[in-house]
PDB file of N, CA and C in Angstrom:
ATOM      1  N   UNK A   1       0.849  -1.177   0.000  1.00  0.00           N
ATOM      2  CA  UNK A   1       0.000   0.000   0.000  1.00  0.00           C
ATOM      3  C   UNK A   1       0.898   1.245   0.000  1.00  0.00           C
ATOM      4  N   UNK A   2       0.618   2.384  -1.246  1.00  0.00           N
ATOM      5  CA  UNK A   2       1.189   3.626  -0.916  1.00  0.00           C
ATOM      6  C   UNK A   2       0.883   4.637  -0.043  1.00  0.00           C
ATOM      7  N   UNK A   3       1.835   5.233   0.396  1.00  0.00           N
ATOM      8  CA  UNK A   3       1.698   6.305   1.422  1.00  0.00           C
ATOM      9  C   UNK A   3       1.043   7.402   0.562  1.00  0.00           C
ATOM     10  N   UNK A   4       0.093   8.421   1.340  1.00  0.00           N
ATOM     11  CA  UNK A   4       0.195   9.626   0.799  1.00  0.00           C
ATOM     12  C   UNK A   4       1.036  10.642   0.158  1.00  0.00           C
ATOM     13  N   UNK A   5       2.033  11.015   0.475  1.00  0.00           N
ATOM     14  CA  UNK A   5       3.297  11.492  -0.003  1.00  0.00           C
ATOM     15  C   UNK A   5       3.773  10.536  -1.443  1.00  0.00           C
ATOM     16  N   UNK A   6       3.454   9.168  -1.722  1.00  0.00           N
ATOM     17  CA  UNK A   6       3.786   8.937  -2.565  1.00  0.00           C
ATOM     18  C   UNK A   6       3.054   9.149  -3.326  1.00  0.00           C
ATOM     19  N   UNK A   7       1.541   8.910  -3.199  1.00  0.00           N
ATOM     20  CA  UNK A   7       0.371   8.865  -4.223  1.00  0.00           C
ATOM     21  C   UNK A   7       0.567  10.644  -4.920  1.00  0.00           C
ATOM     22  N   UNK A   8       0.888  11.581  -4.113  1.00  0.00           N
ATOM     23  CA  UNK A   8       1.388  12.776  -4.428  1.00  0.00           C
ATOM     24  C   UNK A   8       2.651  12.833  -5.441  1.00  0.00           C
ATOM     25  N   UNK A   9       3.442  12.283  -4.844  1.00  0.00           N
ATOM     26  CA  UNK A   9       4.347  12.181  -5.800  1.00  0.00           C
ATOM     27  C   UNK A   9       4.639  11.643  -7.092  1.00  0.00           C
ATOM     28  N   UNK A  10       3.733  10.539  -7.135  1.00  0.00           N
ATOM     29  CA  UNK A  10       3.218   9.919  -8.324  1.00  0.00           C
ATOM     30  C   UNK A  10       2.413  11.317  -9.496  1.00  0.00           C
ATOM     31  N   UNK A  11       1.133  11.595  -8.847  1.00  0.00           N
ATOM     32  CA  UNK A  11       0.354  12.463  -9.716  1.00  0.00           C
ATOM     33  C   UNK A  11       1.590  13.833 -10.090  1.00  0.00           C
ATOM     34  N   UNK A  12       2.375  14.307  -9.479  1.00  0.00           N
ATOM     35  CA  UNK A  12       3.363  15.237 -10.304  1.00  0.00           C
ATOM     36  C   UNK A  12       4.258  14.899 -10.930  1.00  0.00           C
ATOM     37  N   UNK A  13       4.680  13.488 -10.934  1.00  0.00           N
ATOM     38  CA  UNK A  13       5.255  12.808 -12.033  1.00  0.00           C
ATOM     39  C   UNK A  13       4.634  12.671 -13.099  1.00  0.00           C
ATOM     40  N   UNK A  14       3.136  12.253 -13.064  1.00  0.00           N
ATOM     41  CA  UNK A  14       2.175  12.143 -14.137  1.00  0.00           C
ATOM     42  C   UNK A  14       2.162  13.131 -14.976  1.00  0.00           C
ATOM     43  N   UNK A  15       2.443  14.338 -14.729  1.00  0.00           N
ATOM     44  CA  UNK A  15       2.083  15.815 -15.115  1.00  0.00           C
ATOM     45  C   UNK A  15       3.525  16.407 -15.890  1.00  0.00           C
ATOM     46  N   UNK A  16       4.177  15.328 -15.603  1.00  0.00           N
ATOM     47  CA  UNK A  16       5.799  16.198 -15.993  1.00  0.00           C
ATOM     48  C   UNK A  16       6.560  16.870 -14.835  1.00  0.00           C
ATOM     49  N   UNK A  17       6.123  17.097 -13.943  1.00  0.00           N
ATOM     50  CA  UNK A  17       6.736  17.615 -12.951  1.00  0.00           C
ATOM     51  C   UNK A  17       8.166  17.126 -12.014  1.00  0.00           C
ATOM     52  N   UNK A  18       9.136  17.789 -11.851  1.00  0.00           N
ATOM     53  CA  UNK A  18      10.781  16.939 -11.009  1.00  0.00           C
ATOM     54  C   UNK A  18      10.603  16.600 -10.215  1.00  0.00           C
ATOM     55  N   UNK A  19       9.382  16.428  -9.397  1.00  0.00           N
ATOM     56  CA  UNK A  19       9.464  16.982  -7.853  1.00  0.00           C
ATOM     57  C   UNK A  19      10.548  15.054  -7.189  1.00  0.00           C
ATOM     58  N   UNK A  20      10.862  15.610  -6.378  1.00  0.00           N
ATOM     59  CA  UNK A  20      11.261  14.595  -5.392  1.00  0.00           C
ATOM     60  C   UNK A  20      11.075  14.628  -4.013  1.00  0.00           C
ATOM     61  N   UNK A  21      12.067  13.328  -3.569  1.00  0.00           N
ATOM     62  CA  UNK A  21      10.931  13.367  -1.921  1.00  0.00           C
ATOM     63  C   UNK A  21      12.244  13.483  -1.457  1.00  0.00           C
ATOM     64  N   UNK A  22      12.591  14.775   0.149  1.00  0.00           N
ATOM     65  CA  UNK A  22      13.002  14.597   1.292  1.00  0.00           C
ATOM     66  C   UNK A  22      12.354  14.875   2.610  1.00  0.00           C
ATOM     67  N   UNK A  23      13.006  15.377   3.355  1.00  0.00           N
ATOM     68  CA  UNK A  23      12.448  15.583   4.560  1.00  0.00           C
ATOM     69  C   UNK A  23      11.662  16.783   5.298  1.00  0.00           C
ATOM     70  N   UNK A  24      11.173  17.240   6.043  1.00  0.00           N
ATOM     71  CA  UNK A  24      10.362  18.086   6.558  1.00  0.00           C
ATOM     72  C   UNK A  24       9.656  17.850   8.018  1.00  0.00           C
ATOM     73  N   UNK A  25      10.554  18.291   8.900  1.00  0.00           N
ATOM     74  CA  UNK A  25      10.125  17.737  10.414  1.00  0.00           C
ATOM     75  C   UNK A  25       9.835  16.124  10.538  1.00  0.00           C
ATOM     76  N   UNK A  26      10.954  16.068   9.905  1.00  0.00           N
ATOM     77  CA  UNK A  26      10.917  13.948  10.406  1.00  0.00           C
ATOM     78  C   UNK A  26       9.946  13.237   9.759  1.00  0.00           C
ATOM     79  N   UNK A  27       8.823  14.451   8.706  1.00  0.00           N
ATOM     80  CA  UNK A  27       7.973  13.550   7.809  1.00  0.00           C
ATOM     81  C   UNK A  27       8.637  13.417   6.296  1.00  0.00           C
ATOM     82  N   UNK A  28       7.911  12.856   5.303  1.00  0.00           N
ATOM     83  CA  UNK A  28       8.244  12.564   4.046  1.00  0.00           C
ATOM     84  C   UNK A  28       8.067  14.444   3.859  1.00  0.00           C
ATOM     85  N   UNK A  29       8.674  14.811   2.529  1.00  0.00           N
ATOM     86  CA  UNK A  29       8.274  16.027   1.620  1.00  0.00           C
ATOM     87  C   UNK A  29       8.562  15.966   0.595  1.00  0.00           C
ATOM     88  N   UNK A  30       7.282  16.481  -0.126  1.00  0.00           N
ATOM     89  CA  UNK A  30       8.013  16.574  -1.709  1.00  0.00           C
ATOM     90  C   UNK A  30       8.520  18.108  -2.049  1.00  0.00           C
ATOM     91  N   UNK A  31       9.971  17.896  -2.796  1.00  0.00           N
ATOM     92  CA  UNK A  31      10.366  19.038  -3.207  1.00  0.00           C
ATOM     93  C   UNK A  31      10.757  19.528  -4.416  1.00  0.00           C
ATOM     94  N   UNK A  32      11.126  20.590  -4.814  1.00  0.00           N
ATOM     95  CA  UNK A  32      10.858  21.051  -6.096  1.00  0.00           C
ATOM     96  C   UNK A  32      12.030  21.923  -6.263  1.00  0.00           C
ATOM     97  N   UNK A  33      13.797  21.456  -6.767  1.00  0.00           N
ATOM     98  CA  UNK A  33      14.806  22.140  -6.861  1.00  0.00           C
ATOM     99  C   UNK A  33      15.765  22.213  -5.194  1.00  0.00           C
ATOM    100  N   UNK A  34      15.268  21.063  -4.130  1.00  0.00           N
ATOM    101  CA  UNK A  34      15.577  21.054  -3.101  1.00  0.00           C
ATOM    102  C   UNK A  34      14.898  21.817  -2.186  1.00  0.00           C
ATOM    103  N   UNK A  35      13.759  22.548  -2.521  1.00  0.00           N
ATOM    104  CA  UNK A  35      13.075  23.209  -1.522  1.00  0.00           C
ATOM    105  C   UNK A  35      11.387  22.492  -1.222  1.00  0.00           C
ATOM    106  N   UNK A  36      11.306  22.478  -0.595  1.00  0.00           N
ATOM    107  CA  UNK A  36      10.004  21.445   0.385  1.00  0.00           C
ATOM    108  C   UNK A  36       8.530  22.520  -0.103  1.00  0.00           C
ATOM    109  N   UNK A  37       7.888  21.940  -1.116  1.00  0.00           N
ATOM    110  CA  UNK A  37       6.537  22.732  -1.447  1.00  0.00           C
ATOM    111  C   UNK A  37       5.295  21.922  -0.463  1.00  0.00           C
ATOM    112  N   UNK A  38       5.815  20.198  -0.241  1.00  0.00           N
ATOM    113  CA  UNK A  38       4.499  19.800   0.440  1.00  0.00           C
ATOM    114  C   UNK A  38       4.977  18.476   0.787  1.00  0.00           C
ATOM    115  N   UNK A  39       4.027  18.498   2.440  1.00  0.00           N
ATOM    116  CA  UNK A  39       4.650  17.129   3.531  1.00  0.00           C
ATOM    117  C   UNK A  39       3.138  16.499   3.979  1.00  0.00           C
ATOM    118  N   UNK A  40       2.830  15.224   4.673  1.00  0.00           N
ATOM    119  CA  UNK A  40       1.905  15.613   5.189  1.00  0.00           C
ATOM    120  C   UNK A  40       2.065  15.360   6.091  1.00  0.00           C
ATOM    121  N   UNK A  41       1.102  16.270   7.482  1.00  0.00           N
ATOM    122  CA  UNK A  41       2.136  16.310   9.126  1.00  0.00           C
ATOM    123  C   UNK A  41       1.056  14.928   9.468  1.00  0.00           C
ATOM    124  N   UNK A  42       1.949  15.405  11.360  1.00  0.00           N
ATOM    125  CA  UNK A  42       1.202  14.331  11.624  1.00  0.00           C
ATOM    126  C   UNK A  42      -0.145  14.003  11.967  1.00  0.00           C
ATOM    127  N   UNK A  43      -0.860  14.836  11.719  1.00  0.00           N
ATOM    128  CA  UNK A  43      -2.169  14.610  12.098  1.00  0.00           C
ATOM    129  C   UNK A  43      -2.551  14.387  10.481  1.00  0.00           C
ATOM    130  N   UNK A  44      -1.408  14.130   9.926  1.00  0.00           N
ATOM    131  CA  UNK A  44      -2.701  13.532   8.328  1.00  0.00           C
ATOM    132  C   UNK A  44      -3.336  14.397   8.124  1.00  0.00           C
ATOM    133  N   UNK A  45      -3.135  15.988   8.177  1.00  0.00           N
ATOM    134  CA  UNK A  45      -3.110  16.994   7.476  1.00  0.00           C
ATOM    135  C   UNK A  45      -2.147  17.421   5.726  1.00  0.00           C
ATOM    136  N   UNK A  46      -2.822  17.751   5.072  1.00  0.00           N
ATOM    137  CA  UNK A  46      -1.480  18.177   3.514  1.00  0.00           C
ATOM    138  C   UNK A  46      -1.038  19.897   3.834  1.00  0.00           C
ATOM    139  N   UNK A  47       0.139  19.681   3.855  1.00  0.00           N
ATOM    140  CA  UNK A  47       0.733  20.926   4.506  1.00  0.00           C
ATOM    141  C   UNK A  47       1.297  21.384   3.055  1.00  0.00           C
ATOM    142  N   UNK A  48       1.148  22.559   2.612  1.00  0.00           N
ATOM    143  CA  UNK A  48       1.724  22.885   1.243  1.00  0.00           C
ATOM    144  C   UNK A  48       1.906  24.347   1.747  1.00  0.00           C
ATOM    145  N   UNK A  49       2.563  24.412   0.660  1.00  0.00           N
ATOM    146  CA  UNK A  49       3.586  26.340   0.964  1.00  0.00           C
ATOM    147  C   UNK A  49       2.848  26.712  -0.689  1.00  0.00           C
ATOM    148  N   UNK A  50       2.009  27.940  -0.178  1.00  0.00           N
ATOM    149  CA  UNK A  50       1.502  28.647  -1.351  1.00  0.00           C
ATOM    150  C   UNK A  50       0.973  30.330  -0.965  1.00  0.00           C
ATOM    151  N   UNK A  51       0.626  31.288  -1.930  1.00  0.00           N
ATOM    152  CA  UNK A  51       0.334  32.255  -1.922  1.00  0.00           C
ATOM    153  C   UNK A  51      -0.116  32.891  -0.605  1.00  0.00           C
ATOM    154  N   UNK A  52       0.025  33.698  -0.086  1.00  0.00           N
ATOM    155  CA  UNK A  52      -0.647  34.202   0.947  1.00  0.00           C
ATOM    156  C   UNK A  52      -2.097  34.368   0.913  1.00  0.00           C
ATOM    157  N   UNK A  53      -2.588  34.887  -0.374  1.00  0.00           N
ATOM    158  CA  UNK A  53      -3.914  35.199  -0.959  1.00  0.00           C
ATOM    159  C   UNK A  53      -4.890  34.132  -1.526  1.00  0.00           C
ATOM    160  N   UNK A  54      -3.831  33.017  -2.042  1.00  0.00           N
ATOM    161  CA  UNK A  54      -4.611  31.797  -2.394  1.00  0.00           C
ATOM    162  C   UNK A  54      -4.607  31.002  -0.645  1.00  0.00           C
ATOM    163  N   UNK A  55      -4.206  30.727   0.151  1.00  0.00           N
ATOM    164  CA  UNK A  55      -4.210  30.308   1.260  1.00  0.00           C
ATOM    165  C   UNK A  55      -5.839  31.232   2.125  1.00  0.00           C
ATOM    166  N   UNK A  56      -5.591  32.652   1.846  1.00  0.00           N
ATOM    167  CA  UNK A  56      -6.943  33.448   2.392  1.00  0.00           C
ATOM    168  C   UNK A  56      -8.587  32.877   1.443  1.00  0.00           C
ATOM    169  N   UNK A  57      -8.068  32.685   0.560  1.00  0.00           N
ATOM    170  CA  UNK A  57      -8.900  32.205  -0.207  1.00  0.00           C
ATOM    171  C   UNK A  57      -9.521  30.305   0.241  1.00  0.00           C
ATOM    172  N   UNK A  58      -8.661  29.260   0.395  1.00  0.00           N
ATOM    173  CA  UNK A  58      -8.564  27.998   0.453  1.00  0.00           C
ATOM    174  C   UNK A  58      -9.693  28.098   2.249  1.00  0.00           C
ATOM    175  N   UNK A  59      -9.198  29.330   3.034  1.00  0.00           N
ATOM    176  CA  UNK A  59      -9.301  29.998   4.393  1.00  0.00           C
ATOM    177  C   UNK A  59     -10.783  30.299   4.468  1.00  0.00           C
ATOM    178  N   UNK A  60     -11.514  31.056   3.647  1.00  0.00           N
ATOM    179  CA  UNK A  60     -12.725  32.012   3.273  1.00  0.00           C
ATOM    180  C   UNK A  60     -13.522  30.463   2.778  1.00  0.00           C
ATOM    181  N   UNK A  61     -13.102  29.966   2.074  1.00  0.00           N
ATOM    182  CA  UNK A  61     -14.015  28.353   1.735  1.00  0.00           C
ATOM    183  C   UNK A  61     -14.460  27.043   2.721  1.00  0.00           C
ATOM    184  N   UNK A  62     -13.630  27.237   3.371  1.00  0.00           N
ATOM    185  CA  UNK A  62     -13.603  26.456   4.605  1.00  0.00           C
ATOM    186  C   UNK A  62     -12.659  25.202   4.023  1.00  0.00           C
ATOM    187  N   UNK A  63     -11.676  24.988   3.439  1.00  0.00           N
ATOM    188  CA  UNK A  63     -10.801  24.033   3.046  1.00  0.00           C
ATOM    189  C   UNK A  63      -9.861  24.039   3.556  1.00  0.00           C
ATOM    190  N   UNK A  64      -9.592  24.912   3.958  1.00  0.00           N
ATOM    191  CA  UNK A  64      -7.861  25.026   4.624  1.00  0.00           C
ATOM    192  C   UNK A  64      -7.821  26.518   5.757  1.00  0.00           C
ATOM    193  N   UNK A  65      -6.275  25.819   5.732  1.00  0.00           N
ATOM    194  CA  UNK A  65      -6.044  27.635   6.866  1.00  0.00           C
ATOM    195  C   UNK A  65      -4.410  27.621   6.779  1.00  0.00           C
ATOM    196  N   UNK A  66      -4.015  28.770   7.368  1.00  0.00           N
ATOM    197  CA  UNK A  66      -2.924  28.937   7.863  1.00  0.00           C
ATOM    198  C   UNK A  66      -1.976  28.047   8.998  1.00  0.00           C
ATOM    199  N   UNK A  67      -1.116  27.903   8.770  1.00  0.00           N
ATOM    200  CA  UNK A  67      -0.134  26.622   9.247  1.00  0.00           C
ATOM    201  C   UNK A  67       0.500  28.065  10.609  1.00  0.00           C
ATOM    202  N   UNK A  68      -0.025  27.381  12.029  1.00  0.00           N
ATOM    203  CA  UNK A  68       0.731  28.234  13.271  1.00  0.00           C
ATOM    204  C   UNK A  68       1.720  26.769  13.856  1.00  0.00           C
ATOM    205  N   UNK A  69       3.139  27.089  14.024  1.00  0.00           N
ATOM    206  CA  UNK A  69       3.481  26.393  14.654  1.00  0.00           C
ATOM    207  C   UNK A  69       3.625  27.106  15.785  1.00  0.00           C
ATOM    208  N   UNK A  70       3.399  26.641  16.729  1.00  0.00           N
ATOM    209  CA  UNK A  70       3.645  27.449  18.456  1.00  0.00           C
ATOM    210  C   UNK A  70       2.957  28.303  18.381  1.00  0.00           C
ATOM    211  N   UNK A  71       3.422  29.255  18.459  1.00  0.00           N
ATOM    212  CA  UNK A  71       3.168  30.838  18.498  1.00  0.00           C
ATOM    213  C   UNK A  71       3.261  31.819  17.335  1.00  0.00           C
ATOM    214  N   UNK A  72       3.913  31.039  16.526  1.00  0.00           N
ATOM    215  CA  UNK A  72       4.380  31.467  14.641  1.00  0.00           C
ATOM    216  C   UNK A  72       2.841  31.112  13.532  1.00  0.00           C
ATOM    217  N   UNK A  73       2.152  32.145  12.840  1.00  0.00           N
ATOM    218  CA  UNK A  73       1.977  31.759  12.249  1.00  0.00           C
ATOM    219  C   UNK A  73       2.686  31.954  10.870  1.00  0.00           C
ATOM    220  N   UNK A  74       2.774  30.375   9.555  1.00  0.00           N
ATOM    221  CA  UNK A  74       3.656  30.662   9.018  1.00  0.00           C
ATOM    222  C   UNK A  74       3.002  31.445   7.485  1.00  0.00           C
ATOM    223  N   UNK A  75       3.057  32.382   7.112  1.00  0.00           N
ATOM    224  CA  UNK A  75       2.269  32.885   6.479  1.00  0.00           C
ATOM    225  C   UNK A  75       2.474  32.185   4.526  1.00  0.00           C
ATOM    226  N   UNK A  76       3.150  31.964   4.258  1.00  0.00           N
ATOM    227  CA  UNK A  76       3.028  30.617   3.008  1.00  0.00           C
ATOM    228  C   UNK A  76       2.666  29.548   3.098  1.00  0.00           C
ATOM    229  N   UNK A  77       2.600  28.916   4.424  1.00  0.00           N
ATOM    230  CA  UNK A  77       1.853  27.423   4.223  1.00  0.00           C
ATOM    231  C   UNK A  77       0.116  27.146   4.931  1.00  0.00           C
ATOM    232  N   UNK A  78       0.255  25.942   4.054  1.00  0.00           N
ATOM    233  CA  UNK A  78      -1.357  26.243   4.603  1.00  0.00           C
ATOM    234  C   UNK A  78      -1.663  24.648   4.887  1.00  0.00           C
ATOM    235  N   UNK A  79      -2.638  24.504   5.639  1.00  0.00           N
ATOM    236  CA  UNK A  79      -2.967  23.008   6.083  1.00  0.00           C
ATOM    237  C   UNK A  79      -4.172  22.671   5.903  1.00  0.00           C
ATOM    238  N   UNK A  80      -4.568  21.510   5.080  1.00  0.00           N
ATOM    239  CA  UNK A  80      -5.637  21.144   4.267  1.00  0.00           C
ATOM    240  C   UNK A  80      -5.871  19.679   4.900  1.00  0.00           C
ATOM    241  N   UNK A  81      -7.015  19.701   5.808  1.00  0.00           N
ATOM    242  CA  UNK A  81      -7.506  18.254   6.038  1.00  0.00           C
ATOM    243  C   UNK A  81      -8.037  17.103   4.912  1.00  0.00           C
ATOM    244  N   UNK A  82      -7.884  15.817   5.022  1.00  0.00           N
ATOM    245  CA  UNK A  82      -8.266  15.394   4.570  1.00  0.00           C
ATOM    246  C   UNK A  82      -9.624  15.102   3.926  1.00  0.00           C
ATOM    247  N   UNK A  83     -10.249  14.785   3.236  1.00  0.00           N
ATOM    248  CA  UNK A  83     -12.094  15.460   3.384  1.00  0.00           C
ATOM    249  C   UNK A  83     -12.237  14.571   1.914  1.00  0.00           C
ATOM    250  N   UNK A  84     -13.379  14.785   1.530  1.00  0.00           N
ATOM    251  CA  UNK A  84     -14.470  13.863   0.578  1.00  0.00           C
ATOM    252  C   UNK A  84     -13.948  14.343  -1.074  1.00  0.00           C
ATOM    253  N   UNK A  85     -13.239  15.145  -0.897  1.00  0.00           N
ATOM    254  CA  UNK A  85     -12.350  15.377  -2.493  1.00  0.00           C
ATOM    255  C   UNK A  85     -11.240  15.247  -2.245  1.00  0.00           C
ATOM    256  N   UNK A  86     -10.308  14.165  -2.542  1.00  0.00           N
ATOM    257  CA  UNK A  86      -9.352  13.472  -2.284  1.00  0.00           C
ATOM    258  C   UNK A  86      -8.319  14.394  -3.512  1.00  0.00           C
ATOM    259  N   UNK A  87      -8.747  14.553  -4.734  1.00  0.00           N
ATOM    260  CA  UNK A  87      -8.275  15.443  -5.947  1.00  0.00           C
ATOM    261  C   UNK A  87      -7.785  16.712  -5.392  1.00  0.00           C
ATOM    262  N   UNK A  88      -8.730  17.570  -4.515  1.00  0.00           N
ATOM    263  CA  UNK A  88      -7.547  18.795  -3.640  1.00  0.00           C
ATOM    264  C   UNK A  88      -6.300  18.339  -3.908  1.00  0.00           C
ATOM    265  N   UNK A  89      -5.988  17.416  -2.527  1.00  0.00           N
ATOM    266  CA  UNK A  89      -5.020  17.038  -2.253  1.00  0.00           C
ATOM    267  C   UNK A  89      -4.141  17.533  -3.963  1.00  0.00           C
ATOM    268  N   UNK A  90      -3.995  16.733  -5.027  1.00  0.00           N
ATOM    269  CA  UNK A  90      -3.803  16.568  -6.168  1.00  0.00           C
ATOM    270  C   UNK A  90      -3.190  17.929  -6.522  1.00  0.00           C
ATOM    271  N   UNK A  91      -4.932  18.604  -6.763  1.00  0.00           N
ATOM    272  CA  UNK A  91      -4.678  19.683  -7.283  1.00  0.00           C
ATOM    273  C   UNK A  91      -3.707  21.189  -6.204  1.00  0.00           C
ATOM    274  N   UNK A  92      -3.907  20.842  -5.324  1.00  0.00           N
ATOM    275  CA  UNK A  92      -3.041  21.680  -4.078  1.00  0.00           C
ATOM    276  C   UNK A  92      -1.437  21.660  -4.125  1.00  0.00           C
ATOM    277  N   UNK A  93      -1.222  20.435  -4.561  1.00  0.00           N
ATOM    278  CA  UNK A  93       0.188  19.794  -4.441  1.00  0.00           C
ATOM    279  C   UNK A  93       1.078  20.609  -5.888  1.00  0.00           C
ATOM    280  N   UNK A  94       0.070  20.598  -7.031  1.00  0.00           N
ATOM    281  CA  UNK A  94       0.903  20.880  -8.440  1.00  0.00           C
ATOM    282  C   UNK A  94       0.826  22.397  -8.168  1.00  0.00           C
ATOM    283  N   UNK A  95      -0.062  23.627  -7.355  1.00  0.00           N
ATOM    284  CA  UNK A  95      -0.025  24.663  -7.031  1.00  0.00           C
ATOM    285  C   UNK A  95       1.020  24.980  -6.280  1.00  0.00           C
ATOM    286  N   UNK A  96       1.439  24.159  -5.354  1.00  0.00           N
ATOM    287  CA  UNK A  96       2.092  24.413  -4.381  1.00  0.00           C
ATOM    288  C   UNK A  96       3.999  24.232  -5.420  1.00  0.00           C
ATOM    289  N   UNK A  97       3.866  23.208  -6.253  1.00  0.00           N
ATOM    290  CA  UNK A  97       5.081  22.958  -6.660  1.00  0.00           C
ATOM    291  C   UNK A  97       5.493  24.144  -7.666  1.00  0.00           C
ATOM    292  N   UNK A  98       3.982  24.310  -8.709  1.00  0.00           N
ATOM    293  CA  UNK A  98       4.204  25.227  -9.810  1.00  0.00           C
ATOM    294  C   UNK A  98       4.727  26.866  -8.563  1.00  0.00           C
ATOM    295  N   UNK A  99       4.116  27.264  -7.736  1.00  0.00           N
ATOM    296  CA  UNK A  99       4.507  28.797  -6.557  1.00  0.00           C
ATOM    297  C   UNK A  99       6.088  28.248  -6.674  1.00  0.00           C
ATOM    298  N   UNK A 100       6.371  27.169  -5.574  1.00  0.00           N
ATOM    299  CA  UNK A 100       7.640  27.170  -5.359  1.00  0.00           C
ATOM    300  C   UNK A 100       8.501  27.347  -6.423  1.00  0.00           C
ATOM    301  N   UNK A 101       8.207  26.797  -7.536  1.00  0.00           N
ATOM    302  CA  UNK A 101       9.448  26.637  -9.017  1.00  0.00           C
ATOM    303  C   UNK A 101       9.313  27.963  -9.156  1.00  0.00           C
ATOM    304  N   UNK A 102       8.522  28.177  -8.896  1.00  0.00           N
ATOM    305  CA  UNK A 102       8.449  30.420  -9.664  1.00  0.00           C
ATOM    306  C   UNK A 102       8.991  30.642  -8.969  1.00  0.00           C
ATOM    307  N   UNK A 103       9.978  30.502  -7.659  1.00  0.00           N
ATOM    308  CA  UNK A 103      10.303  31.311  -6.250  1.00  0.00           C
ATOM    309  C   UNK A 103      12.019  31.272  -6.294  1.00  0.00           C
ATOM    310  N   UNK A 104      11.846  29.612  -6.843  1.00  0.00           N
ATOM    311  CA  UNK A 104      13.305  29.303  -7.120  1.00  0.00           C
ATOM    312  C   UNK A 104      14.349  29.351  -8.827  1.00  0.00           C
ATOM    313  N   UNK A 105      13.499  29.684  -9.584  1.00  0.00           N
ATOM    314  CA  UNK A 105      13.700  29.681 -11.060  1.00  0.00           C
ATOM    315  C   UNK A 105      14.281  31.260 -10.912  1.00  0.00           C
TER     316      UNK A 105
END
């Protein structure tokens, strides 16, 4: 059985995409030029690094929110529960990779 992180990693392979997998707080991450666009933590949340405005947006829908660790909130990532459209996930992940490649290109 595949992990999440892989089934992710699979669909941006599908697409053409480099991404590869390292680390991110002791979980799997996929990254994009060595930088970490998306992990999923441990509560089996999809943690992805994207727009501030698309995150307010994901926020305003009730799909997601802003990623606080401690006392930090981190204002590029955002945390997306798992839920009855499994394709988010999908489509969140190639957003999150296509932001990062624009950040690092």
């Amino acid at each position: 059985m595949s992990s999440p992180i892989d089934d992710l990693l699979h669909h941006c392979r599908s697409l053409g995409l480099t991404a590869d997998v390292g680390t991110m707080f002791r979980s799997p991450a996929l990254r994009c030029e060595g930088k970490v666009f998306a992990f999923v933590g441990h509560n089996d949340t999809l943690i992805v690094k994207l727009p501030h405005d698309r995150i307010a947006e994901l926020d305003a829908d009730g799909l997601g929110h802003q990623v606080t660790m401690g006392e930090r909130t981190m204002r590029e990532w955002a945390e997306v529960p798992a839920g009855p459209a499994p394709e988010l996930w999908n489509d969140l992940t190639v957003e999150a990779y296509r932001f990062v490649s624009s950040l690092v290109s």
